[in-house]
Protein backbone atom coordinates (compact mmCIF):
# COMPACT_ATOMS: atom_id res chain seq x y z
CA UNK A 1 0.00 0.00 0.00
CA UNK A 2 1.15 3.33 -1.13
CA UNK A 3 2.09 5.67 1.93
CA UNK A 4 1.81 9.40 1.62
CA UNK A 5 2.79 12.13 4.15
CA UNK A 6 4.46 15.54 3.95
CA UNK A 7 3.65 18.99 1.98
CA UNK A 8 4.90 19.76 -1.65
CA UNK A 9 4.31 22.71 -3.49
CA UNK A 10 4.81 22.90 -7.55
CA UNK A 11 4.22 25.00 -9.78
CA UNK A 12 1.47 24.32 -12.59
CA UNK A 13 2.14 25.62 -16.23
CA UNK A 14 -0.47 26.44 -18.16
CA UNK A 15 -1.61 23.40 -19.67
CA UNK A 16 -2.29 22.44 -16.39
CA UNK A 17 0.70 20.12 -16.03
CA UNK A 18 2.37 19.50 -12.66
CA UNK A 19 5.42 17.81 -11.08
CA UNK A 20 3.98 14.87 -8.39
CA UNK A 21 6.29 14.92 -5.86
CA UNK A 22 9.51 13.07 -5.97
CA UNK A 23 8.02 10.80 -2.86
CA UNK A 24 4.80 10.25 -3.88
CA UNK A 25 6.03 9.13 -7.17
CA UNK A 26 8.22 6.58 -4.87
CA UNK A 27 5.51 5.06 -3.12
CA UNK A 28 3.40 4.62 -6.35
CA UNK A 29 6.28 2.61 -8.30
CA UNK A 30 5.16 -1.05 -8.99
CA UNK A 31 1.95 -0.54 -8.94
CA UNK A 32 -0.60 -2.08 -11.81
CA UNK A 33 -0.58 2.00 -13.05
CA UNK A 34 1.74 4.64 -13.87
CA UNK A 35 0.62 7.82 -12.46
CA UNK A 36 -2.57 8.76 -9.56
CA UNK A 37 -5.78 8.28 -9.91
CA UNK A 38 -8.11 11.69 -9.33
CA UNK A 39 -11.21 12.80 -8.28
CA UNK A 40 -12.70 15.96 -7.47
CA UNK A 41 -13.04 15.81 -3.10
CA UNK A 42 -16.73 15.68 -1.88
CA UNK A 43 -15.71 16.97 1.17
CA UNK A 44 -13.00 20.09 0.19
CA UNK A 45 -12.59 22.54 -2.52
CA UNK A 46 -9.49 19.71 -3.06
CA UNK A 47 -8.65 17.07 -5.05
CA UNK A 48 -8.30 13.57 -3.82
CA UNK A 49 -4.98 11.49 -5.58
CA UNK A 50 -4.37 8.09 -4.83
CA UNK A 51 -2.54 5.24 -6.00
CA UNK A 52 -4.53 2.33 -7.79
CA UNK A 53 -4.08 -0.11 -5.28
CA UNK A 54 -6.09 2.34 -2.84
CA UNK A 55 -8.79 2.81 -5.60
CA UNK A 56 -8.93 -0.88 -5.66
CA UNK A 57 -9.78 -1.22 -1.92
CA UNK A 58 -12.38 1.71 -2.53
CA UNK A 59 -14.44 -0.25 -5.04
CA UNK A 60 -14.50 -3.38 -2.59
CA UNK A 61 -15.91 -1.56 0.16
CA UNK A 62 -18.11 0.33 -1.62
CA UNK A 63 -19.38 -3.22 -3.17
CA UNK A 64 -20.15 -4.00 0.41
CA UNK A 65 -22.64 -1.66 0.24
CA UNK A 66 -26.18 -2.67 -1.10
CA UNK A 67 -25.71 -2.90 -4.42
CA UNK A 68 -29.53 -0.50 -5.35
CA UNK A 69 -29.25 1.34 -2.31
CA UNK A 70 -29.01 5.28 -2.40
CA UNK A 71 -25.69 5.18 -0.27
CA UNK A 72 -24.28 3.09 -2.69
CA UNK A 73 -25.02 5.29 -5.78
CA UNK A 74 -24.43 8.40 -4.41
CA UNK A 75 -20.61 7.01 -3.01
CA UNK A 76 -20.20 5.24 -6.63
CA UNK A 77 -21.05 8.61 -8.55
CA UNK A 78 -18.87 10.75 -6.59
CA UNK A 79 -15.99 9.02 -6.55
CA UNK A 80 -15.99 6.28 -9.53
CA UNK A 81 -17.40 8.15 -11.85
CA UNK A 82 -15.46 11.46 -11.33
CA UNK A 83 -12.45 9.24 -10.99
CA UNK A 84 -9.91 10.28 -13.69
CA UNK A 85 -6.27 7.64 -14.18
CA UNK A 86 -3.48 10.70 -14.88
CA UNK A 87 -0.33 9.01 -16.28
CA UNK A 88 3.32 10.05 -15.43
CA UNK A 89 4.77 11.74 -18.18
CA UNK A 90 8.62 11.38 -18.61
CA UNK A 91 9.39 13.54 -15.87
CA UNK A 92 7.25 12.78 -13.23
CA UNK A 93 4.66 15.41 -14.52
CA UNK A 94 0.55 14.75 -14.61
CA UNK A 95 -1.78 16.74 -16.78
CA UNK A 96 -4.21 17.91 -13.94
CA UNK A 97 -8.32 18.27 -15.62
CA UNK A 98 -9.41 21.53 -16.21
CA UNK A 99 -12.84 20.86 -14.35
CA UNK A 100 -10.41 19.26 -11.53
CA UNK A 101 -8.24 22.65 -11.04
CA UNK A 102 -11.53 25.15 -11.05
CA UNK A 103 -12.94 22.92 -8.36
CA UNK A 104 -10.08 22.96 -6.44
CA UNK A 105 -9.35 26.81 -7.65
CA UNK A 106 -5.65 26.24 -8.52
CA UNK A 107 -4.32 28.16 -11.43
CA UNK A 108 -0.16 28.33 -10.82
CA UNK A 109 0.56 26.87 -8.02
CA UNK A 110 -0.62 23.37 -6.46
CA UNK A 111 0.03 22.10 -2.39
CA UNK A 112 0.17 17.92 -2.28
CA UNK A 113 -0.72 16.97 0.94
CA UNK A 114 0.07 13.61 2.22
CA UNK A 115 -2.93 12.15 3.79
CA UNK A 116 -1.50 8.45 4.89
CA UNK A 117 -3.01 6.23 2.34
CA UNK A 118 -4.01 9.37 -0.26
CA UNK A 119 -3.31 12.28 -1.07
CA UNK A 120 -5.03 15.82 -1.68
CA UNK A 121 -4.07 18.26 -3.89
CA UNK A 122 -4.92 22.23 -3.01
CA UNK A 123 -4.80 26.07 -4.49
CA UNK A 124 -1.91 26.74 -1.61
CA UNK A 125 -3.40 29.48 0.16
CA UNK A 126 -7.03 27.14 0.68
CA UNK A 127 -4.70 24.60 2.27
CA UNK A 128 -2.99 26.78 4.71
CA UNK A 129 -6.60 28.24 6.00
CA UNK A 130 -8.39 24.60 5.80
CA UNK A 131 -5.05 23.36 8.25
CA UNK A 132 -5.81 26.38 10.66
CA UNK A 133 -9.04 24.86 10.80
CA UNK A 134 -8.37 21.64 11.38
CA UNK A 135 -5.73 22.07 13.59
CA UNK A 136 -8.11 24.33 15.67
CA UNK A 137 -10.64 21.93 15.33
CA UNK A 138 -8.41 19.08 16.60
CA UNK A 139 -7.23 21.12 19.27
CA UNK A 140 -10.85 21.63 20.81
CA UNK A 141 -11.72 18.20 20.57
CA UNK A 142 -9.09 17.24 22.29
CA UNK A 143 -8.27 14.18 18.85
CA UNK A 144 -5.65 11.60 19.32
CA UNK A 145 -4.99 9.18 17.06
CA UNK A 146 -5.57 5.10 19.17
CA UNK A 147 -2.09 3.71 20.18
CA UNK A 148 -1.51 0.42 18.58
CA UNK A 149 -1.22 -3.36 19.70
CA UNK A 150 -4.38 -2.07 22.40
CA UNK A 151 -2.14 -0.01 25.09
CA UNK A 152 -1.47 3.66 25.61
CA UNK A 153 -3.69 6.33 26.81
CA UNK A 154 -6.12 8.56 24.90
């Protein structure tokens, strides 16, 4: 399983081409596809970019779903059918959608934003206010992530 964590900014020419970072690229090597697979995020003015072995996972659990239920169409459209396969190019570059980059408002610039098993890309400036946020958000809940192996404290 791909792993992604960190923050990468690169720039975005105007055919909407960007570098994946370096890392990301690295964690994605093997895999049954050469490049990210997209979709526009239903939950932030982001995009969502993972490898194919996550989108593979994705589609079983979301077949674990009843197969005519509303839950499972409305999951299957959002994701699976806005899902787009962007190849590498010879330098590590992907050809982001132009429907992609006005949802996620990024013209020149783009923030990749490891997110463990995926990865979000942002307009840079949306990602530093949605982190305030979350941070801030995290903070007043008081979140922790569960130890592992069943021990540690909350």
């Amino acid at each position: 399983m791909a792993v992604f964590i960190g923050t990468f900014e690169n720039k975005v020419d105007q055919k909407g081409r960007v570098s994946v970072p370096a890392v990301f690229r690295q964690s994605l090597a093997g895999l049954s596809f050469s490049g990210i697979v997209a979709f526009r995020s239903h939950r932030a003015d982001a995009i969502e970019g993972c490898g194919m072995d996550f989108m593979e996972q994705m589609i079983a659990r979301v077949s674990e779903i009843d197969l005519f239920s509303e839950t499972h169409d409305d999951l299957a459209t959002t994701v699976f059918s806005d899902s787009q396969q962007l190849p590498f190019d010879g330098t590590g570059r992907i050809m982001l959608p132009q429907g992609f980059r006005e949802h996620a408002g990024i013209t020149d610039r783009a923030a990749f934003v490891g997110m463990g098993q995926l990865f979000q890309i942002w307009e840079p400036s949306a990602l530093e206010r949605h982190k305030a946020a979350a941070r801030d958000r995290a903070r007043t809940q008081r979140l922790t992530i569960p130890a592992g192996g069943g021990g540690g404290s909350r």
